[in-house]
Protein backbone atom coordinates (compact mmCIF):
# COMPACT_ATOMS: atom_id res chain seq x y z
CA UNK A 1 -128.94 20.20 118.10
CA UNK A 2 -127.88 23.79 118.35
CA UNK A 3 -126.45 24.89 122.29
CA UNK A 4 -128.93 27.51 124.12
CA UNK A 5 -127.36 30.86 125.37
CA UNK A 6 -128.77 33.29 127.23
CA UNK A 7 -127.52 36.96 127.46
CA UNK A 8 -127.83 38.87 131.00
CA UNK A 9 -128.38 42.61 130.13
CA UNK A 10 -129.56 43.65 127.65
CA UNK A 11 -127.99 47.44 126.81
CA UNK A 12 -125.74 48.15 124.24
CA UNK A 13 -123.04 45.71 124.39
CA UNK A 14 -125.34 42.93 125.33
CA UNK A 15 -127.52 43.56 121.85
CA UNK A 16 -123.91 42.43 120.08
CA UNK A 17 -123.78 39.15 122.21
CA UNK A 18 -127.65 38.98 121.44
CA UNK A 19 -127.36 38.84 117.58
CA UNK A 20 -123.44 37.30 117.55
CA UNK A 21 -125.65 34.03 119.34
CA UNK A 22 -128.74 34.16 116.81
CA UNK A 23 -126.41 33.96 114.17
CA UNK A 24 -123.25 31.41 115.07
CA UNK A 25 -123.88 28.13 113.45
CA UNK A 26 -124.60 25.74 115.74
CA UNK A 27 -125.72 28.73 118.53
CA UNK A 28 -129.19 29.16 119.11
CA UNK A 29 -130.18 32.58 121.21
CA UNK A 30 -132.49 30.96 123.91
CA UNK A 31 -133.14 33.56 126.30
CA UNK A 32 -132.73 37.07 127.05
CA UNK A 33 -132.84 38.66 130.29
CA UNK A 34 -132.59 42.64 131.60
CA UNK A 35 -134.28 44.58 134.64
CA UNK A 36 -136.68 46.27 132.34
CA UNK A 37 -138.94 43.67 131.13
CA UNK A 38 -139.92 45.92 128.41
CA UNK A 39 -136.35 45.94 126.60
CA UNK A 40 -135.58 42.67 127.50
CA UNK A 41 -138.92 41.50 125.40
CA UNK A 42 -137.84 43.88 122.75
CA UNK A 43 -134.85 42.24 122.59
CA UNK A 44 -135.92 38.52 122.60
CA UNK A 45 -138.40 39.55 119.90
CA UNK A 46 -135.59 41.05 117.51
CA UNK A 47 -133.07 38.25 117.84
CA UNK A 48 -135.52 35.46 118.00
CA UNK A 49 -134.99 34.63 121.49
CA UNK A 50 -136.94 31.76 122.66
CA UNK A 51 -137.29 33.61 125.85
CA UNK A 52 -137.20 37.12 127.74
CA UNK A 53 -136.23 37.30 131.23
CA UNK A 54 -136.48 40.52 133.80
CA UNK A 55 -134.67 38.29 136.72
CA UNK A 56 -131.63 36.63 135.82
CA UNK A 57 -132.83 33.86 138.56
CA UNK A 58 -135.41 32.99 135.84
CA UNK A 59 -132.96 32.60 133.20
CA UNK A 60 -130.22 31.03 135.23
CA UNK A 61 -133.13 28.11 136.07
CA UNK A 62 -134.06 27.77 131.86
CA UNK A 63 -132.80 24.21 130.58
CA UNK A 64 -132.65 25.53 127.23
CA UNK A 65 -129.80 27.81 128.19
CA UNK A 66 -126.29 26.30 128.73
CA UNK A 67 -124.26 29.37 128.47
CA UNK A 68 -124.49 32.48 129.31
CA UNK A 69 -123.22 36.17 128.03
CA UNK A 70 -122.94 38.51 132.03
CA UNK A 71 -123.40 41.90 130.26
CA UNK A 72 -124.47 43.76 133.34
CA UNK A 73 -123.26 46.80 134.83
CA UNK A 74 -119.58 46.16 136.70
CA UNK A 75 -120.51 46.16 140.27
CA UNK A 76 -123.44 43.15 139.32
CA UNK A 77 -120.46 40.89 138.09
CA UNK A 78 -119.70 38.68 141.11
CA UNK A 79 -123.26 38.48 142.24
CA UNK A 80 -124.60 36.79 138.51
CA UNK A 81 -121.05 34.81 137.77
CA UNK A 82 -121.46 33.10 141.01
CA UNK A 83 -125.59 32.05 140.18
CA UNK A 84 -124.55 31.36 137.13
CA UNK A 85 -122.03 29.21 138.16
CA UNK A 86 -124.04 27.48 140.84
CA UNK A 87 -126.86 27.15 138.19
CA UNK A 88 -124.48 24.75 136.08
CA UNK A 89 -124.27 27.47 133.45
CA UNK A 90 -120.68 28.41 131.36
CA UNK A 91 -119.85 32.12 131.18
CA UNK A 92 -118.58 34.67 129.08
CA UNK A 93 -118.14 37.66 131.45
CA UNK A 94 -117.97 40.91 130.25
CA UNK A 95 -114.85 42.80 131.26
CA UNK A 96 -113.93 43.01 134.37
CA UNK A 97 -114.30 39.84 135.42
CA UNK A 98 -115.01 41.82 138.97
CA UNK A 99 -113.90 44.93 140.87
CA UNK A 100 -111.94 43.36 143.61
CA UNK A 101 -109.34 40.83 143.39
CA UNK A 102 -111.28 38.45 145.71
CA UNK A 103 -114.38 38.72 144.19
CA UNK A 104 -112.58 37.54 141.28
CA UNK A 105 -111.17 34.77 142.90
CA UNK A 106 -114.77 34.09 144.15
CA UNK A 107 -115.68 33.80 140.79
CA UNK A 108 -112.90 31.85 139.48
CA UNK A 109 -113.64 29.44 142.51
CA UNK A 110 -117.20 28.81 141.86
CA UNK A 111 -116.35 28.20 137.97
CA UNK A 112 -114.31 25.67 139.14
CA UNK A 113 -116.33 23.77 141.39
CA UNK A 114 -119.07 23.33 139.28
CA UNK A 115 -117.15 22.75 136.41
CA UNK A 116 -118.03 24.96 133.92
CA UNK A 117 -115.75 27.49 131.57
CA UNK A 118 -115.10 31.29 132.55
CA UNK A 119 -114.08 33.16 130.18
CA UNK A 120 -113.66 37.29 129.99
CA UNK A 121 -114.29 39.13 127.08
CA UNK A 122 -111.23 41.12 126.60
CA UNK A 123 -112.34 41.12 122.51
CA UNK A 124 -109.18 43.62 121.55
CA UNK A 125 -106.96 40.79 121.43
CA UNK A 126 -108.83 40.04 117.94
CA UNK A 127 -108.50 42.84 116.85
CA UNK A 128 -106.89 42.58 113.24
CA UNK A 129 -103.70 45.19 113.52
CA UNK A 130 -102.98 44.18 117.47
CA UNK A 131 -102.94 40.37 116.93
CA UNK A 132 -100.82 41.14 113.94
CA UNK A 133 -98.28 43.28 116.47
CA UNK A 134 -98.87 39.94 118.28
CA UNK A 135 -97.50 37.56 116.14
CA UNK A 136 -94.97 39.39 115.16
CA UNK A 137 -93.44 40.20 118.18
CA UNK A 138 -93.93 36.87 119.14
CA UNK A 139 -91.67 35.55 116.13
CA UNK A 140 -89.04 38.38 117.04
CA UNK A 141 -89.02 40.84 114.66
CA UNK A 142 -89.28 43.69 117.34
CA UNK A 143 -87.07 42.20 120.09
CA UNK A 144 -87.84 42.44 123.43
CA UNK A 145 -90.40 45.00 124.53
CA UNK A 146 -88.90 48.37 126.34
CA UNK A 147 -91.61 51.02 126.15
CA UNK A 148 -95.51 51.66 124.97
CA UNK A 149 -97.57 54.52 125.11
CA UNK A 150 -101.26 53.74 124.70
CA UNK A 151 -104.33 55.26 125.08
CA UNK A 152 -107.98 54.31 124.64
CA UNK A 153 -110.33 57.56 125.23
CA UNK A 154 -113.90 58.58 124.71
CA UNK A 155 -115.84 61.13 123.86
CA UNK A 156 -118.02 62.58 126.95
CA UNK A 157 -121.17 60.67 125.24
CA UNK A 158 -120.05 57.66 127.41
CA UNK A 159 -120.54 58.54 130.70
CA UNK A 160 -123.00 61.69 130.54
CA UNK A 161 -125.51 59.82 128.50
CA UNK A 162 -124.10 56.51 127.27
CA UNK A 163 -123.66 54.53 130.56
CA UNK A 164 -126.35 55.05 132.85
CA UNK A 165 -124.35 53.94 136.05
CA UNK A 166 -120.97 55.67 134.93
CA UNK A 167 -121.00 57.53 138.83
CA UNK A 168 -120.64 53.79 139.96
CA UNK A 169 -117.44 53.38 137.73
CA UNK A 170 -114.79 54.77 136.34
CA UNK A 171 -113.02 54.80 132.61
CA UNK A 172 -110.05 53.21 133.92
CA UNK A 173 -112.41 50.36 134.40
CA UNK A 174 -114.58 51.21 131.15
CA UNK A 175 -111.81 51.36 128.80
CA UNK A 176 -108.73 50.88 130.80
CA UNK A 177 -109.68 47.24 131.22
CA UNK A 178 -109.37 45.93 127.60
CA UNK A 179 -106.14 48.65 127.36
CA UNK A 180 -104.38 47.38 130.37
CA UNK A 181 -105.12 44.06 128.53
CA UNK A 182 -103.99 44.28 125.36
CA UNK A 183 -100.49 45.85 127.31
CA UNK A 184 -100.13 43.12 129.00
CA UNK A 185 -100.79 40.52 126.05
CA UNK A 186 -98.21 42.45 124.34
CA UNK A 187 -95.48 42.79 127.02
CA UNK A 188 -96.27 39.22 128.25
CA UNK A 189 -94.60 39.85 131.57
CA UNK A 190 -96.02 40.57 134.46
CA UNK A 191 -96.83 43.72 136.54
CA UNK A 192 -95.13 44.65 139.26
CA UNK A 193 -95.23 48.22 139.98
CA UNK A 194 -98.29 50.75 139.08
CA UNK A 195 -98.74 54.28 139.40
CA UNK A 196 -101.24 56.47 138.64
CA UNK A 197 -102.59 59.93 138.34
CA UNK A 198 -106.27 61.23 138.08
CA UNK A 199 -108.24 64.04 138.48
CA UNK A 200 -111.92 64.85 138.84
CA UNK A 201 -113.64 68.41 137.16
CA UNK A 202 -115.44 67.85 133.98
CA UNK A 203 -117.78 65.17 135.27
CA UNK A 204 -117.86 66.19 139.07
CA UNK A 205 -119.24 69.57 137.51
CA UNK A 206 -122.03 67.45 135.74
CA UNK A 207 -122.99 66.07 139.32
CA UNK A 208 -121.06 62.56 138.17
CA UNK A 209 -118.74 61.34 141.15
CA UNK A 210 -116.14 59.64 138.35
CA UNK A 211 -112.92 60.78 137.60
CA UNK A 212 -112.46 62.27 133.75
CA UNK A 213 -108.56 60.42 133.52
CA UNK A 214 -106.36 58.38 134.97
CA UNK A 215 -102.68 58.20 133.35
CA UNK A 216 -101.28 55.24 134.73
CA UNK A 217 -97.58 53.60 134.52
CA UNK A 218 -96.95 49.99 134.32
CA UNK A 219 -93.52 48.63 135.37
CA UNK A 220 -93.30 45.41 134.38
CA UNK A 221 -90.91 42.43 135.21
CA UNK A 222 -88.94 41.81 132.61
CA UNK A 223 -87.92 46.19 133.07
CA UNK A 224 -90.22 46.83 130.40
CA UNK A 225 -92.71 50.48 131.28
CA UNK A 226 -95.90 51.37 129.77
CA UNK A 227 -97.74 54.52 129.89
CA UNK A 228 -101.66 54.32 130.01
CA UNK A 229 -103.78 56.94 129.01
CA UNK A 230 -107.78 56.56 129.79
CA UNK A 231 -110.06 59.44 129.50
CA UNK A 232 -113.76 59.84 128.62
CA UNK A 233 -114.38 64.06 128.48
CA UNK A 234 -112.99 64.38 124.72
CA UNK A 235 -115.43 66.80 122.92
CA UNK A 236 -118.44 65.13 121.44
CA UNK A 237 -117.10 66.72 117.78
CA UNK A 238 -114.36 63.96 117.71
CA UNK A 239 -114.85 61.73 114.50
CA UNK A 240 -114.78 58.86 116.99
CA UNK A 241 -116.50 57.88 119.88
CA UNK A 242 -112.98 56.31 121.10
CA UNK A 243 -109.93 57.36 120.29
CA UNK A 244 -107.31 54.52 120.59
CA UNK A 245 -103.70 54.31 119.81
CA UNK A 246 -100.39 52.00 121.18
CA UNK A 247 -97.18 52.61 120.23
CA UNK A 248 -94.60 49.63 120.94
CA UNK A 249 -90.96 50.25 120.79
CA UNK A 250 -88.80 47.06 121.01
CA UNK A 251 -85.29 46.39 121.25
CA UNK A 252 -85.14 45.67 117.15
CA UNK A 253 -87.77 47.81 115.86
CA UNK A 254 -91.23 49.93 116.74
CA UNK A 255 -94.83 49.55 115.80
CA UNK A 256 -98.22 52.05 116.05
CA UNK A 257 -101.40 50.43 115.83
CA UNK A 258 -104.10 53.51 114.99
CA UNK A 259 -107.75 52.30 115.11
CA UNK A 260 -109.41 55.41 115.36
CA UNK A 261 -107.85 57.44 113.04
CA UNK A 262 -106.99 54.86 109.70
CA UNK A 263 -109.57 56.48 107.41
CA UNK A 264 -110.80 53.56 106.34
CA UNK A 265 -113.90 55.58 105.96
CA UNK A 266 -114.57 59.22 106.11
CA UNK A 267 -118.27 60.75 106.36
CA UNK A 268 -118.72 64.37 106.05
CA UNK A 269 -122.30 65.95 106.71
CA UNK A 270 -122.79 68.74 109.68
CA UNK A 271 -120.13 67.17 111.07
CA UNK A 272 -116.77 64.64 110.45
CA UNK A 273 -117.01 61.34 111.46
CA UNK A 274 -114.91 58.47 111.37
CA UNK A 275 -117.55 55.29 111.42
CA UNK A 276 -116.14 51.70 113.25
CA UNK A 277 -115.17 49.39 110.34
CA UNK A 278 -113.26 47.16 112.59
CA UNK A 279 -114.62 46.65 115.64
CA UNK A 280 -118.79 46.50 115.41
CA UNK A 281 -119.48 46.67 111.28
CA UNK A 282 -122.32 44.60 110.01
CA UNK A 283 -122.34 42.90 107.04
CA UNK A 284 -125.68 41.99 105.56
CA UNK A 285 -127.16 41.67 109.00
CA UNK A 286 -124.26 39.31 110.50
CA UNK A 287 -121.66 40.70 112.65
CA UNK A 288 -117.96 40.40 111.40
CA UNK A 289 -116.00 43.19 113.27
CA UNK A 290 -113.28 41.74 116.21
CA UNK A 291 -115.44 42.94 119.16
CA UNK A 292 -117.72 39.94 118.23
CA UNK A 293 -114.67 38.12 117.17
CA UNK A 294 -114.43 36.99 121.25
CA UNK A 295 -117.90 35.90 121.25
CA UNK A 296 -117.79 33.52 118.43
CA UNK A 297 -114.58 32.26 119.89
CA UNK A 298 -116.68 31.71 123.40
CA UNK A 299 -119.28 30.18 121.13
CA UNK A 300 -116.93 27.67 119.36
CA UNK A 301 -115.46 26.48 122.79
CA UNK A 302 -118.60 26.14 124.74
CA UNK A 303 -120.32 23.79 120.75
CA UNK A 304 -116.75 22.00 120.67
CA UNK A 305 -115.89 21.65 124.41
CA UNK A 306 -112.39 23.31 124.23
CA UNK A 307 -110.63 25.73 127.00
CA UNK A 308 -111.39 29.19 125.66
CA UNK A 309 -108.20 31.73 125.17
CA UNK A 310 -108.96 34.02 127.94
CA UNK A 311 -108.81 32.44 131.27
CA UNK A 312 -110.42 33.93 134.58
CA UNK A 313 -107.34 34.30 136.05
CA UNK A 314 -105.89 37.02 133.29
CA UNK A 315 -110.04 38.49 134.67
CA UNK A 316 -108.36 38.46 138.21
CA UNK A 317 -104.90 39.56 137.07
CA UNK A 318 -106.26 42.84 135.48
CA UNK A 319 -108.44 43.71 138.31
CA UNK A 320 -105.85 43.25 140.53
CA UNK A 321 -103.80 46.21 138.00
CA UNK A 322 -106.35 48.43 138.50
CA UNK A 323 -107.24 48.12 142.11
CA UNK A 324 -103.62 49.37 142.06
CA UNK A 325 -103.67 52.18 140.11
CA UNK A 326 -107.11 53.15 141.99
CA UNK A 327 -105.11 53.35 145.52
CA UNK A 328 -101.89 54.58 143.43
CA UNK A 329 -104.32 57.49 142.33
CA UNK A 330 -105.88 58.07 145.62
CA UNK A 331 -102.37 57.74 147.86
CA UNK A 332 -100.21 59.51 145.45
CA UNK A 333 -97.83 56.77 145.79
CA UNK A 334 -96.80 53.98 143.22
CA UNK A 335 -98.29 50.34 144.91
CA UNK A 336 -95.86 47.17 144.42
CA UNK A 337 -97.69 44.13 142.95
């Protein structure tokens, strides 16, 4: 018998958990749930959800759903993990796992007591080039890690007309999250100092109370640094609604991963444009990009019963980062972890 989940919010990234569930063997989509009814029916009706939901109470009480995808704006996070939680439910949280350290831990805790798996969906670690850098610096062929620059920017899209609640967040949390990550996966050490810069212009202009960029330095145990770069006012004419790049230098050897800007596939019409062949393709109707990679794996663990990869604590850990760089930002000062 195929395992019910259900998928809380229902925008963009909640569509991919939608159809990644109506199409896993051994998955079954049984329930969809967002704040407009409308969409949420919309949703249930193109996936083949057994059920649409417009209060996650509703779905949380379904006995068809075991699992569930928390897809909701940031600032919802702690409020729907815990129900779920309570409600007996397992839970793939969408990054961050919440926006303050203890609300993580509160989180965390009530995953715990009621026994079910948390994990967070930090889907760049299957991504094909960055779990290659993975491996490979995990065999040795780069040494130890001493330095990376990364970035992971968007165009202004994103937060004037993509995100709805973007003057409630901020893109070190949009796209800092999975790049602070994916650092930290790499490095496998952890933080202990973090500084950051921002400023606020582009959006503040647009009546949006978000910052347009944070650069943000890592310092990390074992001595390596990282320099973070997150920014979401690039010019809607990019070829690429992100723009992401890491360089790692090691002590026996470098590597650039280039996601954005590998050509893969080049359209040219009024404009240039660089479509995702890596994260979010389609291929006859199922998804096979890495972004949905992390969902399948949340799938498998939740049909098989097995610990998935991403624990809530590396949710926590992450937060923790960027509350940092948030008060680093705001003080001027670098903040010791």
């Amino acid at each position: 018998m195929a395992v019910g989940f259900g998928v809380i919010g229902t925008g963009l990234w909640g569509e991919y958990h939608a159809l990644t569930y109506s199409t896993y063997p051994g998955a079954e989509l049984a329930a969809v749930c967002d704040v407009d009814a409308k969409r949420a029916a919309q949703v249930s009706e193109r996936f083949g959800a057994r059920r649409s939901y417009s209060d996650y109470r509703e779905l949380l009480a379904d006995p068809m759903v075991k699992a569930v995808t928390v897809a909701t704006p940031d600032f919802l996070h702690t409020e729907v993990g815990v129900a779920a939680a309570l409600a007996g439910k397992h839970i793939l949280m969408e990054k961050p796992l919440a926006l303050t350290v203890e609300d993580c831990q509160t989180v965390i805790d009530a995953a715990e007591r009621a026994g079910v798996r948390l994990m967070v969906d930090f889907h760049n670690r299957w991504s094909p080039p960055l779990n290659t850098l993975k491996q490979r610096l995990s065999a040795g062929e780069l040494g130890e890690p001493l330095l990376v620059n990364a970035r992971q920017n968007n165009t202004i899209f994103v937060p004037t007309e993509m995100l709805r609640w973007a003057g409630r967040s901020a893109t070190i949390w949009f796209t800092g999250s999975h790049l602070i990550d994916v650092v930290c996966w790499l490095v496998n050490s952890p933080v202990r100092r973090v500084y950051s810069v921002s400023r606020s212009r582009v959006l503040a202009a647009r009546g949006i109370p978000t910052p347009d960029f944070f650069e943000t330095t890592l310092e990390f145990a074992n001595g390596a640094v990282a320099f973070v770069e997150n920014c979401w006012i690039l010019p809607n004419t990019e070829p690429s609604v992100v723009d992401f790049k890491l360089r790692l230098v090691g002590t026996q050897g470098s590597a650039t991963v280039d996601t954005t800007h590998n050509r893969t596939l080049e359209l040219y019409t009024d404009r240039v444009a660089f479509p995702d062949v890596l994260g979010l393709p389609t291929v006859f109707g199922t998804p096979r990009g890495f972004a949905v990679e992390s969902i399948k794996h949340f799938a498998e663990c939740i049909i098989r019963d097995t610990e998935p990869m991403i624990s809530g604590q590396e949710g926590l850990a992450n937060t923790a980062i960027i509350c940092a760089a948030l008060r680093s930002a705001e003080s001027g000062q670098p903040v010791d972890l």
